[in-house]
N, C-alpha and C. Protein backbone atom coordinates (compact mmCIF):
# COMPACT_ATOMS: atom_id res chain seq x y z
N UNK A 1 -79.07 87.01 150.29
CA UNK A 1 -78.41 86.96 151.58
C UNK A 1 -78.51 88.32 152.27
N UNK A 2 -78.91 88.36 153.43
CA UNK A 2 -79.19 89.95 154.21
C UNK A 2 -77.50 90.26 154.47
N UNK A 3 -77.87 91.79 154.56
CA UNK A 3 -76.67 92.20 154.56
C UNK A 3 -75.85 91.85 156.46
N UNK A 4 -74.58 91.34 156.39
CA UNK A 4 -74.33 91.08 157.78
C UNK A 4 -74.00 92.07 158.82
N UNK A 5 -74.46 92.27 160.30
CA UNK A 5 -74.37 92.64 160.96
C UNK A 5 -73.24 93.83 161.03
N UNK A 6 -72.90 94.78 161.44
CA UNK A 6 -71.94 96.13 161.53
C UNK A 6 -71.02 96.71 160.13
N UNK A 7 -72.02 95.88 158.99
CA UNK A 7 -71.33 96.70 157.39
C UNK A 7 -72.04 97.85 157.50
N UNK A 8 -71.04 98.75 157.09
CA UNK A 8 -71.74 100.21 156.18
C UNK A 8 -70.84 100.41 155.35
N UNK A 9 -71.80 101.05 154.14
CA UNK A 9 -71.10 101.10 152.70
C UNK A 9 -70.09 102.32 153.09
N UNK A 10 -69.13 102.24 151.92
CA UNK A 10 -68.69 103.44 151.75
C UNK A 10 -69.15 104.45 150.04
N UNK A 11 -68.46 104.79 149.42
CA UNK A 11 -69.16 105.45 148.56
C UNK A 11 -68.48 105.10 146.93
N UNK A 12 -67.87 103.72 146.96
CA UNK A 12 -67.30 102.73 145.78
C UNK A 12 -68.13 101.73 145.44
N UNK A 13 -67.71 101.66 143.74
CA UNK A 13 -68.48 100.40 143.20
C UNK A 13 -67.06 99.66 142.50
N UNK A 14 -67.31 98.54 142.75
CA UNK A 14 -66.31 97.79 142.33
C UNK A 14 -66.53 97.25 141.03
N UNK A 15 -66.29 97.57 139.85
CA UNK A 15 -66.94 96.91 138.06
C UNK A 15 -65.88 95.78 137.87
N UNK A 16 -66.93 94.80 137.14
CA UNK A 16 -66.06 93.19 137.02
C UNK A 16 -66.44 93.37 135.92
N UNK A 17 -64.72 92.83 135.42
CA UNK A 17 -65.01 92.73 134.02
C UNK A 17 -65.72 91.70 133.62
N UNK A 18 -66.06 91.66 132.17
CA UNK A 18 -66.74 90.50 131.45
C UNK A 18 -66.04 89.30 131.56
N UNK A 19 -66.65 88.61 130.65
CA UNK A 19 -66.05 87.14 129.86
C UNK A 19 -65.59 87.64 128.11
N UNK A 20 -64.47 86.90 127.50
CA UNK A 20 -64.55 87.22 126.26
C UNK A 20 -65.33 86.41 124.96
N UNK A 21 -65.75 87.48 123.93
CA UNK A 21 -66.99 86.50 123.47
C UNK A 21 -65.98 85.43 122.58
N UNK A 22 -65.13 85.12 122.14
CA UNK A 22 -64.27 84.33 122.00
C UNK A 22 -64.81 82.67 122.89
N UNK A 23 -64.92 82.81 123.73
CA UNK A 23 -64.77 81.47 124.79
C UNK A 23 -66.85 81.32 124.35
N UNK A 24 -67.24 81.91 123.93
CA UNK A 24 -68.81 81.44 123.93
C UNK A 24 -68.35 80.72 122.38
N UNK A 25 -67.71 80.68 121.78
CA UNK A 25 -67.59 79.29 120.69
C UNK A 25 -68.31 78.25 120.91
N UNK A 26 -67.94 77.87 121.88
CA UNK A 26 -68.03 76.15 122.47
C UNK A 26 -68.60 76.04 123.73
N UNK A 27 -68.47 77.32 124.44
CA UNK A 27 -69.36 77.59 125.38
C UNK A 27 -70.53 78.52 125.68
N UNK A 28 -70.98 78.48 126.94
CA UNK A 28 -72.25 79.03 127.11
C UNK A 28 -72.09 80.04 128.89
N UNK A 29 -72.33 80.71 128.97
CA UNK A 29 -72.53 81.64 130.51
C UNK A 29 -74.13 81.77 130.83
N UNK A 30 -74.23 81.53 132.04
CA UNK A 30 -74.93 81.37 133.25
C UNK A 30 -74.68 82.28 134.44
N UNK A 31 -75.39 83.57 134.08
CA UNK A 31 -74.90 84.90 134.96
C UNK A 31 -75.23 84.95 136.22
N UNK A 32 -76.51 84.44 136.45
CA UNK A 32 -77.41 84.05 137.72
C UNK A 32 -78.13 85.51 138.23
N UNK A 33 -78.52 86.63 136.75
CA UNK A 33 -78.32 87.86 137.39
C UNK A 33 -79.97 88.16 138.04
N UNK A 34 -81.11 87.23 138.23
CA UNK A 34 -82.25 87.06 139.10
C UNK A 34 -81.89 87.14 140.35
N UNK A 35 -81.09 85.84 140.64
CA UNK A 35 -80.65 85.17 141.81
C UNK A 35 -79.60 86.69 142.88
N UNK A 36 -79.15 87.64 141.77
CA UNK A 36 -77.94 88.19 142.42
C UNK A 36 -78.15 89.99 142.43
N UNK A 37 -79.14 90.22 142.35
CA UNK A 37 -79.82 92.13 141.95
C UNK A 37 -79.64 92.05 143.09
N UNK A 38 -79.32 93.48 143.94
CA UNK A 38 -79.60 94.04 144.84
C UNK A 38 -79.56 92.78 146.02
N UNK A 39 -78.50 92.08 145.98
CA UNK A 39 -77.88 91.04 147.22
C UNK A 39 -76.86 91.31 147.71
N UNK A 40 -76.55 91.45 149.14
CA UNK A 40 -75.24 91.22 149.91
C UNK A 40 -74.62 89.32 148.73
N UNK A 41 -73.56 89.93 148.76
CA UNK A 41 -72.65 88.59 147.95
C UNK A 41 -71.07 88.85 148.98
N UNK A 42 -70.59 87.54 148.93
CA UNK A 42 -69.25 87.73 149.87
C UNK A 42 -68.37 87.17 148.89
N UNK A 43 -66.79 87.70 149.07
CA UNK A 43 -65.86 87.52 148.45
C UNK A 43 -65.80 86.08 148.33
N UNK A 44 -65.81 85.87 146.76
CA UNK A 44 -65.67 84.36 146.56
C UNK A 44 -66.72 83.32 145.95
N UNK A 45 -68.09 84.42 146.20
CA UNK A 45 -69.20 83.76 146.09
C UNK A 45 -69.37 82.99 144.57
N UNK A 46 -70.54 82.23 144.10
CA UNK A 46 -70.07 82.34 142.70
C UNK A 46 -71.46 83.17 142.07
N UNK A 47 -70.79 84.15 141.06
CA UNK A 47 -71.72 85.05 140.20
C UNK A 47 -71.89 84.61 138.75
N UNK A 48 -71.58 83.61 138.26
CA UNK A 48 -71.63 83.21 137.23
C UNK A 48 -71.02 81.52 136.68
N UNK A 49 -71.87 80.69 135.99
CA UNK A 49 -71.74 79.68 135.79
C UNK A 49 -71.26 79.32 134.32
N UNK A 50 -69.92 79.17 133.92
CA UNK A 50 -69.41 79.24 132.26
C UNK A 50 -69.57 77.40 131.71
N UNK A 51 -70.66 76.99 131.10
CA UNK A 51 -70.62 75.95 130.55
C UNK A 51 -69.96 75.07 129.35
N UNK A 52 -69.31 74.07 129.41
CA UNK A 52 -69.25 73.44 128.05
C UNK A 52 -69.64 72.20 128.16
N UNK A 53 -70.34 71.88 126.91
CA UNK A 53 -71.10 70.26 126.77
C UNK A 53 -70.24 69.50 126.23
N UNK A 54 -70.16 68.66 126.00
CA UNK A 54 -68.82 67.78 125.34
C UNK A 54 -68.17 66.28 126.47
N UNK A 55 -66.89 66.14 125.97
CA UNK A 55 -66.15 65.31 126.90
C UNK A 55 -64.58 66.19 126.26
N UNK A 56 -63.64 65.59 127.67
CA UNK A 56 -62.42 66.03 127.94
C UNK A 56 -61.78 65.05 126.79
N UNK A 57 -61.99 63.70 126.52
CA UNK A 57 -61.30 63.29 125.38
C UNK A 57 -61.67 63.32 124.11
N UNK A 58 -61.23 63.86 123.20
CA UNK A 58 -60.74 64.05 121.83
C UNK A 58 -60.91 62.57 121.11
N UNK A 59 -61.69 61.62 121.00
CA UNK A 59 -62.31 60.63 120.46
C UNK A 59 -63.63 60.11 120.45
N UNK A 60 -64.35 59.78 119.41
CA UNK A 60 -65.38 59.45 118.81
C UNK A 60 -66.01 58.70 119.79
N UNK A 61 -65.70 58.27 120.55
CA UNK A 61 -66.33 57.34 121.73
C UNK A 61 -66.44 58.47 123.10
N UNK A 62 -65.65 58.90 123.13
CA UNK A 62 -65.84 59.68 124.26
C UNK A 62 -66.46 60.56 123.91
N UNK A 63 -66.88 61.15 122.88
CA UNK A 63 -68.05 62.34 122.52
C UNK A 63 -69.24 61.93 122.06
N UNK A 64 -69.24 60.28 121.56
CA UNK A 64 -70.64 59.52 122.05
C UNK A 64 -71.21 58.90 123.02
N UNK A 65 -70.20 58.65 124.10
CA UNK A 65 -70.68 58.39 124.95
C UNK A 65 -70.42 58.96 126.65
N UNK A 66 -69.36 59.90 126.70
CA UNK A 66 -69.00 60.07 127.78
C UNK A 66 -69.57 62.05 127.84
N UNK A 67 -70.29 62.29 126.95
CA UNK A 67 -70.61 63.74 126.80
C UNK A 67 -71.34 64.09 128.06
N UNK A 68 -70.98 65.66 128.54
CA UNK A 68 -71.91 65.78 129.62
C UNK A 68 -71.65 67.18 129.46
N UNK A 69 -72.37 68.07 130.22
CA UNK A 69 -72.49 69.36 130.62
C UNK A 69 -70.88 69.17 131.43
N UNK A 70 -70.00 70.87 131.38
CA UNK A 70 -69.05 70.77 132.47
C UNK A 70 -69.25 72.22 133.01
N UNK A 71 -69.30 72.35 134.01
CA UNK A 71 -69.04 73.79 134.52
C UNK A 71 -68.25 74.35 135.12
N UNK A 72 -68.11 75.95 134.86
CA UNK A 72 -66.62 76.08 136.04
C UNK A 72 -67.54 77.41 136.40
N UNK A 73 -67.21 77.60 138.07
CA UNK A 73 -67.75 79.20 138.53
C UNK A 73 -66.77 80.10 138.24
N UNK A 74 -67.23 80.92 138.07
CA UNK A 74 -67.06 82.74 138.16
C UNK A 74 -67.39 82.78 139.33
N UNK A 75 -66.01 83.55 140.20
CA UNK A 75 -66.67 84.11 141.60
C UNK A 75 -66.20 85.31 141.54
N UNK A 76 -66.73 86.12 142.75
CA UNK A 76 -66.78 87.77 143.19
C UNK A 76 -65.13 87.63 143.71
N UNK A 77 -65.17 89.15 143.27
CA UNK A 77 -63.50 89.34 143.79
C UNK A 77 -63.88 90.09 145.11
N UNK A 78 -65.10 90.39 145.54
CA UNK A 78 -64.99 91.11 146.46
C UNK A 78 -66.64 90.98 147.11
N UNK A 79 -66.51 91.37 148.29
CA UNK A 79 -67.73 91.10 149.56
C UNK A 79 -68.75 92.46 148.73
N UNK A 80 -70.17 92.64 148.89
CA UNK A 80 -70.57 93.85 148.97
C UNK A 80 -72.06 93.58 148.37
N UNK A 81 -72.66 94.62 148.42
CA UNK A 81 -73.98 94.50 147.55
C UNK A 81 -74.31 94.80 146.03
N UNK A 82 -74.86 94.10 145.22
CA UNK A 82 -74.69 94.14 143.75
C UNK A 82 -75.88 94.92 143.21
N UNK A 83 -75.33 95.97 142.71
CA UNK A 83 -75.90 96.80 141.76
C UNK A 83 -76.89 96.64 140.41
N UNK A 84 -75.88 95.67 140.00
CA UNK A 84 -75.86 95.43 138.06
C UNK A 84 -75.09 93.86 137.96
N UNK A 85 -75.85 92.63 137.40
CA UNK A 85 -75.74 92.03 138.33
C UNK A 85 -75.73 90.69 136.52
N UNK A 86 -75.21 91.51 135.36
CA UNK A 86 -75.04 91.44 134.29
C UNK A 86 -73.41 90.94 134.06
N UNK A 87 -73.36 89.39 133.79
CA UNK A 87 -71.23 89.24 133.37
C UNK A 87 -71.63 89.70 131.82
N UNK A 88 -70.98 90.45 131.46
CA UNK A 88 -71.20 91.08 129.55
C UNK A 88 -70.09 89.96 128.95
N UNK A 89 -70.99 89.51 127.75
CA UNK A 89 -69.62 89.20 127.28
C UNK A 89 -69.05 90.29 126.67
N UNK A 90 -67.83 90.23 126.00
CA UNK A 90 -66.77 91.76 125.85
C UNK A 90 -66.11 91.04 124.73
N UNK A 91 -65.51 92.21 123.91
CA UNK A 91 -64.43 92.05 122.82
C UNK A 91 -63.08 92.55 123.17
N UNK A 92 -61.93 91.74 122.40
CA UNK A 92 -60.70 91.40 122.87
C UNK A 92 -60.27 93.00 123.03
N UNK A 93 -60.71 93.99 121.85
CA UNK A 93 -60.38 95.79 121.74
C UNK A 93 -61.24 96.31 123.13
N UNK A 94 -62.47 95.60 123.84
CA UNK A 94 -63.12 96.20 124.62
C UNK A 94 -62.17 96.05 125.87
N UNK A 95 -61.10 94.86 126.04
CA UNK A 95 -60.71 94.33 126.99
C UNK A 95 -59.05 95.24 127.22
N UNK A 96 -58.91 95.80 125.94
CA UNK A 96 -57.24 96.60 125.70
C UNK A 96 -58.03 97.83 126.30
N UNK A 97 -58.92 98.39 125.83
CA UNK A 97 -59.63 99.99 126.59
C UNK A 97 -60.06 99.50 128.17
N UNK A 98 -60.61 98.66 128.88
CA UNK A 98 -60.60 98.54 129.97
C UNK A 98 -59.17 98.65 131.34
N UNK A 99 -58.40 97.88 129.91
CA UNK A 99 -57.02 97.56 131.00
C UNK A 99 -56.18 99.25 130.50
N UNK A 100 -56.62 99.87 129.92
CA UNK A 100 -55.92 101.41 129.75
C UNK A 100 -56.84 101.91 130.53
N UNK A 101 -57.87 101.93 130.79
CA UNK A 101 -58.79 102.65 131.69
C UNK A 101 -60.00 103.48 131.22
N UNK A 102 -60.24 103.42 129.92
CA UNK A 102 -60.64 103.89 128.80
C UNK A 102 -61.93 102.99 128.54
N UNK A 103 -61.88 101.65 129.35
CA UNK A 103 -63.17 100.97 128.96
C UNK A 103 -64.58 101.42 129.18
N UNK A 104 -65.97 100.96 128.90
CA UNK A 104 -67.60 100.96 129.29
C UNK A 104 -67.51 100.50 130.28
N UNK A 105 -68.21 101.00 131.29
CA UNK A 105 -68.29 99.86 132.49
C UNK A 105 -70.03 100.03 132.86
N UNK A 106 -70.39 100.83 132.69
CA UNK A 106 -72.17 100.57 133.08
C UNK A 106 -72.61 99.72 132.74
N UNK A 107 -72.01 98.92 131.94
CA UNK A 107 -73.48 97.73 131.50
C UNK A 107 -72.34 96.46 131.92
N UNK A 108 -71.64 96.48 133.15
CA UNK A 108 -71.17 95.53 133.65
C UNK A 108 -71.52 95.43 134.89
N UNK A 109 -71.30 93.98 135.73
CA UNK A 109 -71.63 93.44 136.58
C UNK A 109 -71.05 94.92 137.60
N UNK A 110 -71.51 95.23 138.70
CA UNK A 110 -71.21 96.15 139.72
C UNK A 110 -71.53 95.93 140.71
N UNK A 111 -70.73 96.10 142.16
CA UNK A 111 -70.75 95.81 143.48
C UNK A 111 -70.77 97.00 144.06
N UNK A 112 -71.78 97.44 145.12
CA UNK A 112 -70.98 98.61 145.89
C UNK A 112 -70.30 98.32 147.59
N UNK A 113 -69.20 98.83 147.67
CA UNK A 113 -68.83 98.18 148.04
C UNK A 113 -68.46 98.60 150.06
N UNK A 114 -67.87 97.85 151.31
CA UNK A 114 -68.14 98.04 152.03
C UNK A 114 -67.34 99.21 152.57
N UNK A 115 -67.32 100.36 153.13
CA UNK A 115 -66.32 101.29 153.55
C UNK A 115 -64.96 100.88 153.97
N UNK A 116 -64.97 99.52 154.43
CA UNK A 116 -63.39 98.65 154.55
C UNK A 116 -63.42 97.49 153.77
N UNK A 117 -63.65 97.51 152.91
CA UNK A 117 -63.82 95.94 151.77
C UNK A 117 -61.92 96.10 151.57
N UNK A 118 -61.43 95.31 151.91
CA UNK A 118 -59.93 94.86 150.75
C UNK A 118 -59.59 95.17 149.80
N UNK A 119 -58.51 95.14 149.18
CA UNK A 119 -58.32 95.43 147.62
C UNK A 119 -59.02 94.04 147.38
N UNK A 120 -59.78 94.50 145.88
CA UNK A 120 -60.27 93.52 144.80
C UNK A 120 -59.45 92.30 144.56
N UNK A 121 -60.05 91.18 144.57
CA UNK A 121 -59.27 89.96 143.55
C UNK A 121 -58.87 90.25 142.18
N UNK A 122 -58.10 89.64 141.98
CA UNK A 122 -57.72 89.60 140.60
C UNK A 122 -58.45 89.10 139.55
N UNK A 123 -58.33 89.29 138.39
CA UNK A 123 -58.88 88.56 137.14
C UNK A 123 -58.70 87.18 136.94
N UNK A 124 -57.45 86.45 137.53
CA UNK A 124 -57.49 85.44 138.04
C UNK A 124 -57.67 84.60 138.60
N UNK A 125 -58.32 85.28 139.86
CA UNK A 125 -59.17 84.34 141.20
C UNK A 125 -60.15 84.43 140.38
N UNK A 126 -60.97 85.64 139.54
CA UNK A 126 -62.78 85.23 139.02
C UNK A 126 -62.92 83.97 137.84
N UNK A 127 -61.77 84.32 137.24
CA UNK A 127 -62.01 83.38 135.80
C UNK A 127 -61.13 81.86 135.58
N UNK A 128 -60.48 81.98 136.73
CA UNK A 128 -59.38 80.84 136.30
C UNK A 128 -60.17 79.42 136.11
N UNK A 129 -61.07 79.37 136.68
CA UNK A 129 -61.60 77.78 136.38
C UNK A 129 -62.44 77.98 135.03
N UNK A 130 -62.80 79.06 134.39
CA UNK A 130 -63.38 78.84 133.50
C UNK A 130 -62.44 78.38 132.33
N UNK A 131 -61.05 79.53 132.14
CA UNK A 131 -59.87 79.54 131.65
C UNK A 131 -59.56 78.16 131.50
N UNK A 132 -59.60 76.87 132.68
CA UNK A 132 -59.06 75.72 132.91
C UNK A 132 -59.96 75.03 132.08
N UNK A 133 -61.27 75.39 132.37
CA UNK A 133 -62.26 74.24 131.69
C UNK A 133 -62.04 74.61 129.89
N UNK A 134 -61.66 76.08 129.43
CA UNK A 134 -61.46 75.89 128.27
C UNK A 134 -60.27 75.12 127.79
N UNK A 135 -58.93 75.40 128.27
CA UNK A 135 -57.80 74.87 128.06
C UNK A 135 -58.00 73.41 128.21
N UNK A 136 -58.76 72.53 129.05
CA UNK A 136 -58.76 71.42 129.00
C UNK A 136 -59.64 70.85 127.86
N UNK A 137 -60.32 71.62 127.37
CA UNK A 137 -62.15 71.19 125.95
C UNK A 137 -61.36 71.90 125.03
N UNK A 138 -60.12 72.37 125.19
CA UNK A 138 -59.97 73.21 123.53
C UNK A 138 -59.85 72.39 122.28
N UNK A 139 -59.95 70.82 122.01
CA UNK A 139 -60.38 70.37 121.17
C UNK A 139 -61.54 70.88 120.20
N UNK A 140 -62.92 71.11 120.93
CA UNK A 140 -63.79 72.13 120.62
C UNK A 140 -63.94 73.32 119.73
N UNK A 141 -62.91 73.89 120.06
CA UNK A 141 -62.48 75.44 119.80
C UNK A 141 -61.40 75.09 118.64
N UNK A 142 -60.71 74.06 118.13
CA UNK A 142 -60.32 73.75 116.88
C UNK A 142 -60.70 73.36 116.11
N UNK A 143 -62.23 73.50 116.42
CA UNK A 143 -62.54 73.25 114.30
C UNK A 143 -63.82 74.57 114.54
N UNK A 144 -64.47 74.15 113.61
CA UNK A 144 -65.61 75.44 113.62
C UNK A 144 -66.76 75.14 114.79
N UNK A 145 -67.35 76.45 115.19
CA UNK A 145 -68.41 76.37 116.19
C UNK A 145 -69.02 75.53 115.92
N UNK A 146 -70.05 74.67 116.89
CA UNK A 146 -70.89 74.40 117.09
C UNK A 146 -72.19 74.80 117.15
N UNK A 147 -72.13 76.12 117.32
CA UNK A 147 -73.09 77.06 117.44
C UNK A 147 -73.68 78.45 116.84
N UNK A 148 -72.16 78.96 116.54
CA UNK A 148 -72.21 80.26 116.18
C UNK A 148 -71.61 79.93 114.44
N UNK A 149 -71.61 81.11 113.84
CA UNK A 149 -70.68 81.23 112.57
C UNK A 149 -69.03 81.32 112.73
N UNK A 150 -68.66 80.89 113.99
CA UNK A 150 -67.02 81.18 114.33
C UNK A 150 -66.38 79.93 113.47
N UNK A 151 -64.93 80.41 112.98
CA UNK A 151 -64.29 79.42 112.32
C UNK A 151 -63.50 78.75 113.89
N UNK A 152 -62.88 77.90 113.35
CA UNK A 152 -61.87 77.44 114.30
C UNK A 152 -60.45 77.76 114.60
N UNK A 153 -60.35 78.15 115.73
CA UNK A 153 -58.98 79.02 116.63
C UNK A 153 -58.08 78.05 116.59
N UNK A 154 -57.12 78.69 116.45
CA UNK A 154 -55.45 77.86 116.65
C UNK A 154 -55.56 78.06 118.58
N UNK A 155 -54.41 76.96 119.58
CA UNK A 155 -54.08 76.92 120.32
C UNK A 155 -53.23 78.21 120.65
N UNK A 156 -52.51 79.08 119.67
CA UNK A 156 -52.18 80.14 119.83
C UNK A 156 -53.26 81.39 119.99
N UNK A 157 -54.23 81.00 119.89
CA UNK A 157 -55.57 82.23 120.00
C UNK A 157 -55.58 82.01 121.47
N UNK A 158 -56.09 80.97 121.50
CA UNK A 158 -56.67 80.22 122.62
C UNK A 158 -55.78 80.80 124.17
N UNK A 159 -54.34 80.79 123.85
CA UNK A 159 -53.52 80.84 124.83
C UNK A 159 -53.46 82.56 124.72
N UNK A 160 -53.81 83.59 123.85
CA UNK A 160 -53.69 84.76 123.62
C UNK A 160 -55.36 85.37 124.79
N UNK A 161 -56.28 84.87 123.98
CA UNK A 161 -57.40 84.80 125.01
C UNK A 161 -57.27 84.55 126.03
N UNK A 162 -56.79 83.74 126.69
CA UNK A 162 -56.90 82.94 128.72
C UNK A 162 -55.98 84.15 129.09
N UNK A 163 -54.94 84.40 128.60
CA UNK A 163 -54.03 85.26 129.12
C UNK A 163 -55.10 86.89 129.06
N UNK A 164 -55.18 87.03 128.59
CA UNK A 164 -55.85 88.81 128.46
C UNK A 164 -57.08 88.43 129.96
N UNK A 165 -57.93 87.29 129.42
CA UNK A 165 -59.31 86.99 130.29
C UNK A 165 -58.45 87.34 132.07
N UNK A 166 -57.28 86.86 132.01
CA UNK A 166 -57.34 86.52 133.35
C UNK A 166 -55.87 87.64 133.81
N UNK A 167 -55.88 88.19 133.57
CA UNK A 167 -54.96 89.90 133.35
C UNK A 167 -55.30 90.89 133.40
N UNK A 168 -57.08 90.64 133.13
CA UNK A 168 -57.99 91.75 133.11
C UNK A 168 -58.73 91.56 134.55
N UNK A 169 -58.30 92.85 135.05
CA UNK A 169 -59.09 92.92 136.73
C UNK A 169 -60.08 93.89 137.08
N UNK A 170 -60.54 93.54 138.11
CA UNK A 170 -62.09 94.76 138.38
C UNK A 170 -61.14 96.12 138.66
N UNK A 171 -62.21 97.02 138.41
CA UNK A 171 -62.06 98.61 138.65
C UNK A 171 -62.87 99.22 139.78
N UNK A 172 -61.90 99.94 140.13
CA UNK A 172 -62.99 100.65 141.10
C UNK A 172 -63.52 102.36 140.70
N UNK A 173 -64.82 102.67 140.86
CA UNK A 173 -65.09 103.95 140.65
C UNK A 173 -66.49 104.56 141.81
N UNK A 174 -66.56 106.04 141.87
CA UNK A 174 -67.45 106.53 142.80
C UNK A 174 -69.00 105.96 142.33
N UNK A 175 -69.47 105.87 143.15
CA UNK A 175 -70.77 105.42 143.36
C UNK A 175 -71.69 106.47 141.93
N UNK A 176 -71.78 107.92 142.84
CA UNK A 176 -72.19 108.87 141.99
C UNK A 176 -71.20 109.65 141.01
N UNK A 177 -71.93 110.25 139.97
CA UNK A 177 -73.19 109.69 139.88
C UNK A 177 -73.71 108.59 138.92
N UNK A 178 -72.99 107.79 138.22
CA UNK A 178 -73.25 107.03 137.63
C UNK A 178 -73.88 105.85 137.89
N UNK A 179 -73.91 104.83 139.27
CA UNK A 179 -75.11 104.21 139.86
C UNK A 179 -75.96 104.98 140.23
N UNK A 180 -76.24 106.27 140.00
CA UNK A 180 -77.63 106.85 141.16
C UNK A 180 -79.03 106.03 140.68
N UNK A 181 -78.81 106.02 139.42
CA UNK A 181 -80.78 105.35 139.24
C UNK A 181 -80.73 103.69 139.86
N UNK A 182 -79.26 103.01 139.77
CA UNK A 182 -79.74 101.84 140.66
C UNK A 182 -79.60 101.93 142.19
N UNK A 183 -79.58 103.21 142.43
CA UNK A 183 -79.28 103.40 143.94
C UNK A 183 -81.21 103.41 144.72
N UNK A 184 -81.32 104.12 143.25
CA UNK A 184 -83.02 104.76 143.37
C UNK A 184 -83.74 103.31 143.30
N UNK A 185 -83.27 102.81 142.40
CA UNK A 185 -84.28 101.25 142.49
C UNK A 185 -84.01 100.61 143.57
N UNK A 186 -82.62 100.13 144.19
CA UNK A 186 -82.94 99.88 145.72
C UNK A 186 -83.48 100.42 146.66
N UNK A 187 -83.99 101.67 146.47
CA UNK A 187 -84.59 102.58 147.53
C UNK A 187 -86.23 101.97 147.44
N UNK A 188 -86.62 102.16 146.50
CA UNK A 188 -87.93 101.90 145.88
C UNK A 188 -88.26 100.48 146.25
N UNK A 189 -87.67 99.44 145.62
CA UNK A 189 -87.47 98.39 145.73
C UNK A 189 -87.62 97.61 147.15
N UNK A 190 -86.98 97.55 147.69
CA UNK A 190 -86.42 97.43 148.67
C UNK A 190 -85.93 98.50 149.86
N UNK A 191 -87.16 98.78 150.51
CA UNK A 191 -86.79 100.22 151.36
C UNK A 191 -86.07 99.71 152.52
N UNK A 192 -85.41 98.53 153.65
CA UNK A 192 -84.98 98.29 154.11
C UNK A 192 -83.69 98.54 154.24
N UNK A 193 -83.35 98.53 152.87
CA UNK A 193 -81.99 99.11 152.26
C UNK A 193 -81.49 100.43 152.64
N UNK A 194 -82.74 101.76 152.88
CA UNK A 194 -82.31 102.43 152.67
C UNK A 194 -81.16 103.00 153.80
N UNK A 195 -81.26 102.49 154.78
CA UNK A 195 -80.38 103.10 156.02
C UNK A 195 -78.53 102.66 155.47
N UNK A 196 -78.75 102.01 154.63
CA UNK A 196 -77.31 101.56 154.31
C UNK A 196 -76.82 102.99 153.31
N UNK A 197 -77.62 103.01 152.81
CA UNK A 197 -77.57 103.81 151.45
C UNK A 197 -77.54 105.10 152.00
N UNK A 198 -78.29 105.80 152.82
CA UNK A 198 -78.74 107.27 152.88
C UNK A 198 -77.54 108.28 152.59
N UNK A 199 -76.61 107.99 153.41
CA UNK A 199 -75.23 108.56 152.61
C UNK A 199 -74.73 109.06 150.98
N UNK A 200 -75.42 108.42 150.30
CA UNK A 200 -75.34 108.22 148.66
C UNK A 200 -76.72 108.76 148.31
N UNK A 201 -77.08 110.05 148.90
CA UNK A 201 -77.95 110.93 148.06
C UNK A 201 -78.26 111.07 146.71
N UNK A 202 -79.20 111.00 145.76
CA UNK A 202 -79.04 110.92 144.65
C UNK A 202 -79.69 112.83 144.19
N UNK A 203 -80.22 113.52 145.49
CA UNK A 203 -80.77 114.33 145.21
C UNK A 203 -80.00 115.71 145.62
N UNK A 204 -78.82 115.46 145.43
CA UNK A 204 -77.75 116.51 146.13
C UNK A 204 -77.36 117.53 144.70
């Protein structure tokens, strides 16, 4: 999507947190991060697609015959152009150092963002339908994976997980210098870009 008419950046990146690898038990993520490098994205958009295969009822008939793919979006908490364009999955200790402030954030999804962008959405507006689609399939998630070597979670995990997933909110930090080399690949990349950017020198 081109960037719209009278934006100019300011000199913030907005970092979204992950997904927890907990919820890839039974499910699967769909980051879309081809579709979403170096794109104007608007608040709301969706950046990620969290899958589970199965059915909603908990009987032998309905998981032979009513099985289907279900999806829920991940959307942007915020308008802007995407940097890093990666949902990580994350661990529950990665998710206690994020919410102290103490977390990784480079190898997470990143926005930079518009000189008047809003405060960020919450961890709640990005994940809640995924949160829903687990709470409604957590049949799934009570016995052992399907997929992985995971044993099977009590409803008390389950409800310990949705709560942290959706409690945990984006951060904001300066552009430089820690995006400068993806500042440089949009330059390179995509030189159209650069009049947005020129402000965010990487050679200062």
């Amino acid at each position: 999507m081109e960037i719209p008419e009278g934006i100019s950046f300011g000199s913030k990146v907005a970092v979204i947190p992950g997904y927890l690898s907990p919820f890839t038990h039974s499910g699967h993520m769909n980051d879309l991060r081809k579709k979403l490098i170096y794109r104007w994205i608007n608040r709301g958009d969706v950046i990620g697609l969290f899958e589970i295969k199965g059915s909603y009822d908990n009987n032998i008939f309905s998981r032979t015959f009513n099985s289907k793919t279900h999806t829920a979006n991940i959307k942007s908490p915020v308008s802007g152009l995407v940097l890093h364009s990666t949902l990580k999955h994350t661990f529950t200790n990665d998710f206690e150092r994020w919410n102290s402030g103490k977390g990784q954030t480079l190898a997470n999804f990143a926005i930079l963002l518009p000189d008047d962008e809003p405060k960020t959405e919450s961890g709640n507006f990005m994940y809640h339908q995924m949160c829903r689609l687990v709470k409604d399939m957590s049949h799934y998630y009570l016995r052992k994976s399907r997929y992985w070597s995971m044993g099977a979670y009590t409803l008390e995990d389950l409800d310990e997980y949705i709560k942290l997933q959706l409690n945990t909110n984006p951060l904001i930090f300066d552009a430089l210098p820690h995006w400068g080399d993806y500042l440089d690949e949009v330059r390179i990349k995509y030189p159209e870009l650069r009049p947005y950017i020129k402000h965010l020198s990487t050679n200062m």
